[in-house]
PDB file of N, CA and C in Angstrom:
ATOM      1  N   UNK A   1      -8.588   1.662   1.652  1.00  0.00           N
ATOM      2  CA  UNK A   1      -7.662   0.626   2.034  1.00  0.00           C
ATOM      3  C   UNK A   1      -8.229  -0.696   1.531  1.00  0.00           C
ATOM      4  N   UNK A   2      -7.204  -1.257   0.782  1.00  0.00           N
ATOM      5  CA  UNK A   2      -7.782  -2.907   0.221  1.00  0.00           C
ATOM      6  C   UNK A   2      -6.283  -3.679   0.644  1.00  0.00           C
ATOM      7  N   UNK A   3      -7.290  -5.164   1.407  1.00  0.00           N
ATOM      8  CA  UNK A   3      -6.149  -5.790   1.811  1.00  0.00           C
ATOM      9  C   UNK A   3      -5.807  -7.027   0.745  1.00  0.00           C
ATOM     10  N   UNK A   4      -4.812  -6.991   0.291  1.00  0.00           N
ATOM     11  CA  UNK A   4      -4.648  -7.762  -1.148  1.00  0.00           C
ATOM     12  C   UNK A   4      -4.017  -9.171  -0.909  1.00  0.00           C
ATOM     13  N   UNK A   5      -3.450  -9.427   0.546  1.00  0.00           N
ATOM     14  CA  UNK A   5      -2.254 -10.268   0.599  1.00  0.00           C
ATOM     15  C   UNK A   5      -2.230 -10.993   1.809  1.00  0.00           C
ATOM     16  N   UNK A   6      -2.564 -12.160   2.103  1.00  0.00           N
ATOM     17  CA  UNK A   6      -2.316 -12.437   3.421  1.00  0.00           C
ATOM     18  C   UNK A   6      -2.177 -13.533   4.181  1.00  0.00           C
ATOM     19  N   UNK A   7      -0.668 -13.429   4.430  1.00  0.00           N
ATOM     20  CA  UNK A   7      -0.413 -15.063   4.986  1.00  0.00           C
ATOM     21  C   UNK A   7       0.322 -15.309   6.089  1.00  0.00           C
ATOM     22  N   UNK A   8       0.595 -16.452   6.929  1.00  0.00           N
ATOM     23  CA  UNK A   8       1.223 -16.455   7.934  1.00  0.00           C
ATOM     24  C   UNK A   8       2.534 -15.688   8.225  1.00  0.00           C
ATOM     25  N   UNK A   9       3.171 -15.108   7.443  1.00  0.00           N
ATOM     26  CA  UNK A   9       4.287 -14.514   7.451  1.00  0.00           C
ATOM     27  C   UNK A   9       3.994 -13.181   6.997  1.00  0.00           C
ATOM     28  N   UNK A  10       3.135 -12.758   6.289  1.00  0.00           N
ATOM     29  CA  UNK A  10       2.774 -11.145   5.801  1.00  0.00           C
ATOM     30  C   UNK A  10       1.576 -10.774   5.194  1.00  0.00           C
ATOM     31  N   UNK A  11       1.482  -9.265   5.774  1.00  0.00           N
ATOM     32  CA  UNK A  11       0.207  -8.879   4.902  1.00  0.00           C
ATOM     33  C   UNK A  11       0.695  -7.754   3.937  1.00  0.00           C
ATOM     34  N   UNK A  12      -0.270  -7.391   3.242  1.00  0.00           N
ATOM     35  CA  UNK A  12       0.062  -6.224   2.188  1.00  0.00           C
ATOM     36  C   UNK A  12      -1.370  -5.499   1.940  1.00  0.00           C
ATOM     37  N   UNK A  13      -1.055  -4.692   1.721  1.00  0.00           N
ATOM     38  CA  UNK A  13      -2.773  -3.339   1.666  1.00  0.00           C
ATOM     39  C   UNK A  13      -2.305  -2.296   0.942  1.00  0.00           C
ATOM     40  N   UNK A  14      -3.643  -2.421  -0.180  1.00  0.00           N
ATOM     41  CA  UNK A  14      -3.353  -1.048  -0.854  1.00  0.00           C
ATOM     42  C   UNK A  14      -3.827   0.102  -0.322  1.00  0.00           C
ATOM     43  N   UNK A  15      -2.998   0.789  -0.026  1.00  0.00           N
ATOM     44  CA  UNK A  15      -3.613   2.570   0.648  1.00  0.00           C
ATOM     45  C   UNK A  15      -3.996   3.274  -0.970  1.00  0.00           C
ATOM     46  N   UNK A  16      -5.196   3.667  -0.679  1.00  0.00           N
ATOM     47  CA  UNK A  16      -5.954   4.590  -1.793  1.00  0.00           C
ATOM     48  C   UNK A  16      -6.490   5.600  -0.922  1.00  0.00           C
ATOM     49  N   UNK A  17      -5.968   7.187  -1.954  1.00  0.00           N
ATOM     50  CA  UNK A  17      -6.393   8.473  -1.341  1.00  0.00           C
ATOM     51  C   UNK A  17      -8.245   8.150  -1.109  1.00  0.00           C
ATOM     52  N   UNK A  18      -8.496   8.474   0.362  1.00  0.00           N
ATOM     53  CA  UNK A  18      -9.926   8.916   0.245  1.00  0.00           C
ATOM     54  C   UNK A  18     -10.813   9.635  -0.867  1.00  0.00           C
ATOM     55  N   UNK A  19     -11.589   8.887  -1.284  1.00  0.00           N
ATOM     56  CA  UNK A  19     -12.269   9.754  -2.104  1.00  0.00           C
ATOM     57  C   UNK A  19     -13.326  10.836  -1.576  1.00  0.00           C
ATOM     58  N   UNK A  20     -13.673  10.581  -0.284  1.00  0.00           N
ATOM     59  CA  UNK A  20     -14.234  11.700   0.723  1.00  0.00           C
ATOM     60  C   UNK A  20     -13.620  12.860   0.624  1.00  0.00           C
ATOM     61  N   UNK A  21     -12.092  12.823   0.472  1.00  0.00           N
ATOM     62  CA  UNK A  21     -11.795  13.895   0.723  1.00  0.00           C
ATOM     63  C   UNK A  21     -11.821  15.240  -0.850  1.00  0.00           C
ATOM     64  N   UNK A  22     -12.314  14.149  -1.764  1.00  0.00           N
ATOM     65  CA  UNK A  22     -12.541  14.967  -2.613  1.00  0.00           C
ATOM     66  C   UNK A  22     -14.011  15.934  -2.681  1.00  0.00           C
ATOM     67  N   UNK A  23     -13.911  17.242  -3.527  1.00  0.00           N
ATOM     68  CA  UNK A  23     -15.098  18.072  -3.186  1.00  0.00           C
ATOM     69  C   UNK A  23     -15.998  17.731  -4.306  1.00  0.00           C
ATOM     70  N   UNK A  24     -17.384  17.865  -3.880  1.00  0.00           N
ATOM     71  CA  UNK A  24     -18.625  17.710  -4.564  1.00  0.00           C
ATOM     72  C   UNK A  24     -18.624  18.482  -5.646  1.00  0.00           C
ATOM     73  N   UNK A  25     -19.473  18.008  -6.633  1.00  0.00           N
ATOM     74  CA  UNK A  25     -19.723  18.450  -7.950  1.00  0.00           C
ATOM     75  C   UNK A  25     -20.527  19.593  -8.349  1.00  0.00           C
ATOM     76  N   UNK A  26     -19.543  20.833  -8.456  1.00  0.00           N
ATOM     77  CA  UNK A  26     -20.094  22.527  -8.170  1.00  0.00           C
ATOM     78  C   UNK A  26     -19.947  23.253  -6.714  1.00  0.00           C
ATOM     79  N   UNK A  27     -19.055  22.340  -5.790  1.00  0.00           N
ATOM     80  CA  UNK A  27     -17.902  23.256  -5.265  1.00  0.00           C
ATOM     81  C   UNK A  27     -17.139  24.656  -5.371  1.00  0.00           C
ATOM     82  N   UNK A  28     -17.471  25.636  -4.733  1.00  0.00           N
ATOM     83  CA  UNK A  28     -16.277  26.618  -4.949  1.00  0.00           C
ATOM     84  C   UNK A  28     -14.935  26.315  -5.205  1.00  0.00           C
ATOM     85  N   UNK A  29     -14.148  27.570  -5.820  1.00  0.00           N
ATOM     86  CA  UNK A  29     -12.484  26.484  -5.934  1.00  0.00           C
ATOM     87  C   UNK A  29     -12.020  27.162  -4.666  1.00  0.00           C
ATOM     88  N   UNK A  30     -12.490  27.992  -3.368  1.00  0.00           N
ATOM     89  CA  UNK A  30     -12.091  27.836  -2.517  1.00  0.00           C
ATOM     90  C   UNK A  30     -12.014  26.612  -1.679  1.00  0.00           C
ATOM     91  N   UNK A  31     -12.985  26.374  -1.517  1.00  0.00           N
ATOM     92  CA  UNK A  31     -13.510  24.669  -0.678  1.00  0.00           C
ATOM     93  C   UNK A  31     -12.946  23.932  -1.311  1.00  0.00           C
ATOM     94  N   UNK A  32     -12.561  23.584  -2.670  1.00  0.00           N
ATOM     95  CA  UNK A  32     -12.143  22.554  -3.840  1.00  0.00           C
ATOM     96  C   UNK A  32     -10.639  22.473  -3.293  1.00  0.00           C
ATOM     97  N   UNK A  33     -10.649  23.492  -2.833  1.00  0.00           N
ATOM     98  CA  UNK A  33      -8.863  23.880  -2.372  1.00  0.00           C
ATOM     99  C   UNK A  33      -8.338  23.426  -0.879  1.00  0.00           C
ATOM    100  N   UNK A  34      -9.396  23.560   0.152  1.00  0.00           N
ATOM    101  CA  UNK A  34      -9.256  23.129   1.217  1.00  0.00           C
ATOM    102  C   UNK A  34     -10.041  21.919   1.404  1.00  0.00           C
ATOM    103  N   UNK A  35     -10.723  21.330   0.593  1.00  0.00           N
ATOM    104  CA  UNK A  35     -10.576  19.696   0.614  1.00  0.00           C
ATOM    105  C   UNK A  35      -9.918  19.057   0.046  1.00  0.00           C
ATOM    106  N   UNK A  36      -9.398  18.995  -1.089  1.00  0.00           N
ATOM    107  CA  UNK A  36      -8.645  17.997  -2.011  1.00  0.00           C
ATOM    108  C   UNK A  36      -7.756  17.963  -1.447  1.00  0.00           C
ATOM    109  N   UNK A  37      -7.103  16.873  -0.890  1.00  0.00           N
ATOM    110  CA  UNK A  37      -5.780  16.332  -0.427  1.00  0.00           C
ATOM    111  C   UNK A  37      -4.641  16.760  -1.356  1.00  0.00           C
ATOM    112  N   UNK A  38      -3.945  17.459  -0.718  1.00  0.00           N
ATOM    113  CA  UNK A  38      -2.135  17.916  -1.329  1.00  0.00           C
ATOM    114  C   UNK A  38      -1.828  16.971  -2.718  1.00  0.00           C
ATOM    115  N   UNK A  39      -1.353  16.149  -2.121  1.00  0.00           N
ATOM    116  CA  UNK A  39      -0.975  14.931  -2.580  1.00  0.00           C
ATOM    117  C   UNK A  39      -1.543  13.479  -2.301  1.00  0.00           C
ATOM    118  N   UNK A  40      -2.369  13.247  -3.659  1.00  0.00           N
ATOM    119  CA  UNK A  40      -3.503  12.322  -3.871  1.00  0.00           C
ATOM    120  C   UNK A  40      -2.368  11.132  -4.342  1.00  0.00           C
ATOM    121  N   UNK A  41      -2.155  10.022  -3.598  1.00  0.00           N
ATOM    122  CA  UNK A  41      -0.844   9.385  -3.919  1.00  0.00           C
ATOM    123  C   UNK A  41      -1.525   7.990  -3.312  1.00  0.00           C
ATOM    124  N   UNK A  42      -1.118   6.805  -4.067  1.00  0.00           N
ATOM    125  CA  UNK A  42      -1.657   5.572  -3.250  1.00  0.00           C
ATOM    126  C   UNK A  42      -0.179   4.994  -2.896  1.00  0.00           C
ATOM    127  N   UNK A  43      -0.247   4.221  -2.122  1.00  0.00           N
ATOM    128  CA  UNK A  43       0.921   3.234  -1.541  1.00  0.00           C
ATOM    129  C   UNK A  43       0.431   1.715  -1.117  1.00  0.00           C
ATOM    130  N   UNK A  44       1.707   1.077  -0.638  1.00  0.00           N
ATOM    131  CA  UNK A  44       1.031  -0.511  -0.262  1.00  0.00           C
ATOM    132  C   UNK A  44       2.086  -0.386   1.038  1.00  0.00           C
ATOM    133  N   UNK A  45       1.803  -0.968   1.696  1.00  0.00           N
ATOM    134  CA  UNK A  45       1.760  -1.573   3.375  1.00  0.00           C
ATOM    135  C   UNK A  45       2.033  -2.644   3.580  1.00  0.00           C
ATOM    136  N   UNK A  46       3.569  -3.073   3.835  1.00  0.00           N
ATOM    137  CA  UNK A  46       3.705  -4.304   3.629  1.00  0.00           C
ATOM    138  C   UNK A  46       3.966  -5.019   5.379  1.00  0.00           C
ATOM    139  N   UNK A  47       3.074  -5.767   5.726  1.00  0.00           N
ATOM    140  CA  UNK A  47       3.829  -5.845   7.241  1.00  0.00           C
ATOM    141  C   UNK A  47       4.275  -7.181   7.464  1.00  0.00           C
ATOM    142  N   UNK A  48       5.414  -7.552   8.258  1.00  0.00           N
ATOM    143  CA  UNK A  48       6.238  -8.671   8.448  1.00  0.00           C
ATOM    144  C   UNK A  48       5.501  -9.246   9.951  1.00  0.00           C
ATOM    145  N   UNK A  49       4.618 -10.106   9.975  1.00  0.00           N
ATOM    146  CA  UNK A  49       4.091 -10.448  11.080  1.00  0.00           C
ATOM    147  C   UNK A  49       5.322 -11.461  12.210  1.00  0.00           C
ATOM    148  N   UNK A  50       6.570 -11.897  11.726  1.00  0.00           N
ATOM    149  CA  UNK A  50       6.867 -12.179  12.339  1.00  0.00           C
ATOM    150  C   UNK A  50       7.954 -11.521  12.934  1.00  0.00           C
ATOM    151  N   UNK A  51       8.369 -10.823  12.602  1.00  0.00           N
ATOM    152  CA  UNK A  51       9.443  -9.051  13.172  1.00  0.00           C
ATOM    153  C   UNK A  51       8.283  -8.233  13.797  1.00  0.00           C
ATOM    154  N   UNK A  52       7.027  -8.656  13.732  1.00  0.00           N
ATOM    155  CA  UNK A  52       6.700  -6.916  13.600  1.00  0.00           C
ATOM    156  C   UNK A  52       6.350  -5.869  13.502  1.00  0.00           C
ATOM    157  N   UNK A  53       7.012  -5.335  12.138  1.00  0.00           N
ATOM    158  CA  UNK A  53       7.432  -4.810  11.530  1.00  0.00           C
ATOM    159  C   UNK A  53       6.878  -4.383  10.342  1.00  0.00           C
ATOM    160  N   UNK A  54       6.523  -3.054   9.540  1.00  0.00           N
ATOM    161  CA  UNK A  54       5.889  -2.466   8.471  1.00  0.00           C
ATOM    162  C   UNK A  54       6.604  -1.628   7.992  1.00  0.00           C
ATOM    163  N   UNK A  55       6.331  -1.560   6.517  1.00  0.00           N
ATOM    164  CA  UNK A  55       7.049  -0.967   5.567  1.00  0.00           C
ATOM    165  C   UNK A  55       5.851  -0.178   4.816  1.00  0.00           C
ATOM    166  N   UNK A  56       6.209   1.254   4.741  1.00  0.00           N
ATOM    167  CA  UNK A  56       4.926   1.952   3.530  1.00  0.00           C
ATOM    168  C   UNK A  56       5.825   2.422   2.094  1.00  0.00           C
ATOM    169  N   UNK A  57       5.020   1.746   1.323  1.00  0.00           N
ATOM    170  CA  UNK A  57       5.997   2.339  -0.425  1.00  0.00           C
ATOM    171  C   UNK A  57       4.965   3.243  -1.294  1.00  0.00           C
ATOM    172  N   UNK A  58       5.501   4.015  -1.397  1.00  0.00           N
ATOM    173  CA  UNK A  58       4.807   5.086  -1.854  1.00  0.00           C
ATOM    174  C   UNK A  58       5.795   5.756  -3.126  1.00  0.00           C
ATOM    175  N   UNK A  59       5.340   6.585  -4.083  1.00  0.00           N
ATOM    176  CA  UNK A  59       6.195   7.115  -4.840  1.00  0.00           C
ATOM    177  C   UNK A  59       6.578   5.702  -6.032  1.00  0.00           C
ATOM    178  N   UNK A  60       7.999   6.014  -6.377  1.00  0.00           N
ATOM    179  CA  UNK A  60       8.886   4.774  -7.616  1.00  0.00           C
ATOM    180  C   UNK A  60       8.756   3.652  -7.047  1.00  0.00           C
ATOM    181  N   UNK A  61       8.632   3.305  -5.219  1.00  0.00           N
ATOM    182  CA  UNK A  61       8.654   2.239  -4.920  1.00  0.00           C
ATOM    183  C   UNK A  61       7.153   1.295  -4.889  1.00  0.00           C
ATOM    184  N   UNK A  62       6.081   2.417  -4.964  1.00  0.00           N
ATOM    185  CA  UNK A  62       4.732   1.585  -4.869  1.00  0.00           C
ATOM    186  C   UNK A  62       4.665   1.730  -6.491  1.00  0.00           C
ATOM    187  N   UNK A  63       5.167   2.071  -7.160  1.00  0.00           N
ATOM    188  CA  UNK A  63       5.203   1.714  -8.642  1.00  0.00           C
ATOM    189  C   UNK A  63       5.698   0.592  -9.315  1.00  0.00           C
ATOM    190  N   UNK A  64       6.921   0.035  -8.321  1.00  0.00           N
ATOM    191  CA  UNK A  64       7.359  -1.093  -9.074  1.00  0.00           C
ATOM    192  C   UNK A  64       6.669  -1.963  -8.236  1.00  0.00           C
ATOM    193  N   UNK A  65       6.461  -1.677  -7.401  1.00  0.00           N
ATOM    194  CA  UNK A  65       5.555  -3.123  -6.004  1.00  0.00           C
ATOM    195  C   UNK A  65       4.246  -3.059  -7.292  1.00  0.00           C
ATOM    196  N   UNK A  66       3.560  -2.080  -7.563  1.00  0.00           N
ATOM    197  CA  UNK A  66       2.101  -2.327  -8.548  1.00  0.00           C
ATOM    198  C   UNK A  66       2.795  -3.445  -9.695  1.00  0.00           C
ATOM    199  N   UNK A  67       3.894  -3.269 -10.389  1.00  0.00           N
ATOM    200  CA  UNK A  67       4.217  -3.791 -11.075  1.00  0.00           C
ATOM    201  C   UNK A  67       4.637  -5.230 -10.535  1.00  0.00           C
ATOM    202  N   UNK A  68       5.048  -5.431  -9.793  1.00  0.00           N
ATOM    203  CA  UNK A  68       5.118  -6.656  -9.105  1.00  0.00           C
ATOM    204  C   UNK A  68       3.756  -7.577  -9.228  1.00  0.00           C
ATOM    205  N   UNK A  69       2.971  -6.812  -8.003  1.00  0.00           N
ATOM    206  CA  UNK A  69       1.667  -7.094  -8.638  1.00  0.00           C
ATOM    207  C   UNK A  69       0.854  -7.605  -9.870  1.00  0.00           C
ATOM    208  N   UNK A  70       1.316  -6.859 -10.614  1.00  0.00           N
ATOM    209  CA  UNK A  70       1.047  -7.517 -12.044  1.00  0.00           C
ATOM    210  C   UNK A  70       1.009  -8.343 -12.500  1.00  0.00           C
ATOM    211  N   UNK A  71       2.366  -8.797 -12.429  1.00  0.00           N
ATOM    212  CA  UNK A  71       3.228  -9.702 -12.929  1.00  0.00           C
ATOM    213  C   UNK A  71       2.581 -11.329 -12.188  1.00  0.00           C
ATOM    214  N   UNK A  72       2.320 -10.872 -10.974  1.00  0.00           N
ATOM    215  CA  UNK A  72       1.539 -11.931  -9.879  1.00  0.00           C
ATOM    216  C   UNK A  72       0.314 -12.312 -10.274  1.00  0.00           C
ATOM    217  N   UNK A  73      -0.654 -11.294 -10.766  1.00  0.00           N
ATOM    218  CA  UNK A  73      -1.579 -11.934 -11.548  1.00  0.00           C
ATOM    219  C   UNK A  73      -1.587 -12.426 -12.773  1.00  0.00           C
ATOM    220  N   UNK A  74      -0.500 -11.782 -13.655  1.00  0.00           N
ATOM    221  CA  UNK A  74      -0.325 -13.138 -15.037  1.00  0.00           C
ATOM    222  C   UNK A  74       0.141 -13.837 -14.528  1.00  0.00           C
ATOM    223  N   UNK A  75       0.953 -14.024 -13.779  1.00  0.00           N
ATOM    224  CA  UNK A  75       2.038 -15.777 -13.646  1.00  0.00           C
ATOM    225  C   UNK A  75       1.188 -16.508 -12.388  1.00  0.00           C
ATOM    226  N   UNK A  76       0.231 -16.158 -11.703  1.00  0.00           N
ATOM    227  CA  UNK A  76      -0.245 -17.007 -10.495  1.00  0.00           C
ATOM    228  C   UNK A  76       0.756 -17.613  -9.708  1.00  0.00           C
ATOM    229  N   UNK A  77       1.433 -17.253  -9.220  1.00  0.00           N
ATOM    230  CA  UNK A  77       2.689 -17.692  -8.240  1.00  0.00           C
ATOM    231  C   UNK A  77       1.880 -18.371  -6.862  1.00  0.00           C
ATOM    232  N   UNK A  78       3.473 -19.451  -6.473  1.00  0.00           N
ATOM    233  CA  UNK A  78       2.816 -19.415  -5.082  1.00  0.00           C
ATOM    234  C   UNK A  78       2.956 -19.143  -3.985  1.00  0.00           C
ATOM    235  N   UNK A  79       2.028 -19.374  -3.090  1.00  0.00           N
ATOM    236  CA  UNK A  79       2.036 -18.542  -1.777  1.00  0.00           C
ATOM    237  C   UNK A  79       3.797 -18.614  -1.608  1.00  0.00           C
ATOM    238  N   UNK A  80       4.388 -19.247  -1.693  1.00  0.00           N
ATOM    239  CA  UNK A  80       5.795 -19.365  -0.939  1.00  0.00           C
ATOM    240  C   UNK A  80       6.701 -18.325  -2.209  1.00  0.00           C
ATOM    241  N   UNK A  81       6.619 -18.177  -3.256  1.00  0.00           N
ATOM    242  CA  UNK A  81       6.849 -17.391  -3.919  1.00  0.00           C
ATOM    243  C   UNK A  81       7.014 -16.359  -3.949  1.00  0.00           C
ATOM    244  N   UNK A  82       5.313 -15.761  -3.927  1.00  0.00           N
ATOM    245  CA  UNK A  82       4.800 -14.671  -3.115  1.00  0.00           C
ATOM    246  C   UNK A  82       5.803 -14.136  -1.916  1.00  0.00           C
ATOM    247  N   UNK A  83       5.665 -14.902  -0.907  1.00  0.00           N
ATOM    248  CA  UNK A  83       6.539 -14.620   0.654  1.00  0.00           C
ATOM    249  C   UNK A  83       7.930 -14.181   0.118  1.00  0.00           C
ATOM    250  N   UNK A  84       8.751 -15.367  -0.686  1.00  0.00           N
ATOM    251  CA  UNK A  84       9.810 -14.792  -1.184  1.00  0.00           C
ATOM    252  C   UNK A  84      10.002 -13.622  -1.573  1.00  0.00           C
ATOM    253  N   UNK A  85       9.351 -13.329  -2.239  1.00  0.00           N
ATOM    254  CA  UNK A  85       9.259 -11.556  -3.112  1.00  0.00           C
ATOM    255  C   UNK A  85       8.681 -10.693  -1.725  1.00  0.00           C
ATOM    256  N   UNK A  86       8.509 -11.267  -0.704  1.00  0.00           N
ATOM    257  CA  UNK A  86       7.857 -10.037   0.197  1.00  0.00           C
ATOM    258  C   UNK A  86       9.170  -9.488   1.899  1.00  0.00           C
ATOM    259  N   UNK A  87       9.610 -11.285   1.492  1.00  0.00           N
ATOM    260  CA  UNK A  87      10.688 -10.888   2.331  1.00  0.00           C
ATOM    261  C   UNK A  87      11.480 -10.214   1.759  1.00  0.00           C
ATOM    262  N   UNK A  88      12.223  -9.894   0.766  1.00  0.00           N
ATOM    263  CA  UNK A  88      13.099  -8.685  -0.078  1.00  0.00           C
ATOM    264  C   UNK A  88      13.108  -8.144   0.565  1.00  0.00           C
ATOM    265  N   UNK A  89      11.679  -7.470   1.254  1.00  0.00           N
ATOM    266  CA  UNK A  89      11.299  -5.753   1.346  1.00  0.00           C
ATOM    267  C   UNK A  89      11.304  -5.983   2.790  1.00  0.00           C
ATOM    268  N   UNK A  90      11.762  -6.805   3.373  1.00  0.00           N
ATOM    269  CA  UNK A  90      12.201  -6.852   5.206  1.00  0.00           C
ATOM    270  C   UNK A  90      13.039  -5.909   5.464  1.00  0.00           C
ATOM    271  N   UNK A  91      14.161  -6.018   4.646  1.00  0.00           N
ATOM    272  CA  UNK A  91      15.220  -4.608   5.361  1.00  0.00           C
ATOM    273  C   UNK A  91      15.026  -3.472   5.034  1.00  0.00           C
ATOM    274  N   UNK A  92      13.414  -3.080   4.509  1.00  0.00           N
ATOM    275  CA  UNK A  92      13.189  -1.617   4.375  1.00  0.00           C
ATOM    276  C   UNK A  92      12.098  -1.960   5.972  1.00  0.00           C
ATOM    277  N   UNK A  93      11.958  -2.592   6.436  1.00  0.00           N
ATOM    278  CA  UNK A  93      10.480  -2.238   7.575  1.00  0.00           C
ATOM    279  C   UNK A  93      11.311  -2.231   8.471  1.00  0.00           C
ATOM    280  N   UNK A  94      11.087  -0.973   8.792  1.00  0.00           N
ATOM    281  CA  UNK A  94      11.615  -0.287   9.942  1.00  0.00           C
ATOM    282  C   UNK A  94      10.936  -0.190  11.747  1.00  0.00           C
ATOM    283  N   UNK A  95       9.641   0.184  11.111  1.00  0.00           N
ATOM    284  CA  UNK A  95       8.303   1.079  11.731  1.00  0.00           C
ATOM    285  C   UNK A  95       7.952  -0.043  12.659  1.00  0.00           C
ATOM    286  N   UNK A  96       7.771  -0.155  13.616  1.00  0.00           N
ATOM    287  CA  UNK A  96       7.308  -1.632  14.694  1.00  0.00           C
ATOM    288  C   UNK A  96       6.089  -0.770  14.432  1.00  0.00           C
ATOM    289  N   UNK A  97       4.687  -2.447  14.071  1.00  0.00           N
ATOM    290  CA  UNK A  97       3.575  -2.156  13.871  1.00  0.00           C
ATOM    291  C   UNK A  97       2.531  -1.628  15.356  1.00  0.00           C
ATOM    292  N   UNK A  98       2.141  -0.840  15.098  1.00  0.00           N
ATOM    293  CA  UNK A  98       1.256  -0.015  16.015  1.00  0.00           C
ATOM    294  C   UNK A  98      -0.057   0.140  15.832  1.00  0.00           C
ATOM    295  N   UNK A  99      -1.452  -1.308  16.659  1.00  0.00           N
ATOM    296  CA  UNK A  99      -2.543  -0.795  17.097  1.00  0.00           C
ATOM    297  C   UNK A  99      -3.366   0.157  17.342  1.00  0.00           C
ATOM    298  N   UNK A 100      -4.077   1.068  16.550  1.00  0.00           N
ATOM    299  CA  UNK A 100      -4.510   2.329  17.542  1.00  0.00           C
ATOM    300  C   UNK A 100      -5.895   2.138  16.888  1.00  0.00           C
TER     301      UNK A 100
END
């Protein structure tokens, strides 16, 4: 988990598969099989601190958010910019954020 984003109105975090959960070097491919995670997939975490409220994009959608990203580090935008492009993704956060 890397937290990339963070301002009075939102945060954002990149979820990256554990690399723990990958198996050591000369592993059986039984064990290789019951550690390696299914689906080794990263996503970003976008949460609306003032709803809330969190959104996880995973799949085409944490693909174009990376690409977003991108684009944020050639052009250096600003913070209010930023927010703009983050509120978009308000009417996907559904999930009321949960402490545990």
């Amino acid at each position: 988990m890397h937290m990339l984003y963070d301002s009075e109105s939102f945060v954002v975090v990149h979820m990256q598969p554990d690399a723990a959960d990958t198996p050591a070097a000369g592993a059986s491919a039984a064990a290789a099989s019951i550690l390696a995670p299914q689906l080794a997939r990263h996503g970003f975490e976008i949460v609306d601190k003032r709803s809330g409220k969190e959104v996880y994009l995973d799949g085409s959608w944490a693909e174009m958010f990376q690409e977003q990203i991108l684009a944020w580090q050639r052009d250096t935008p600003t913070q209010e910019e930023v927010d703009d492009t983050l509120d978009g993704y308000v009417g996907l956060a559904q999930n009321p954020v949960v402490v545990h």
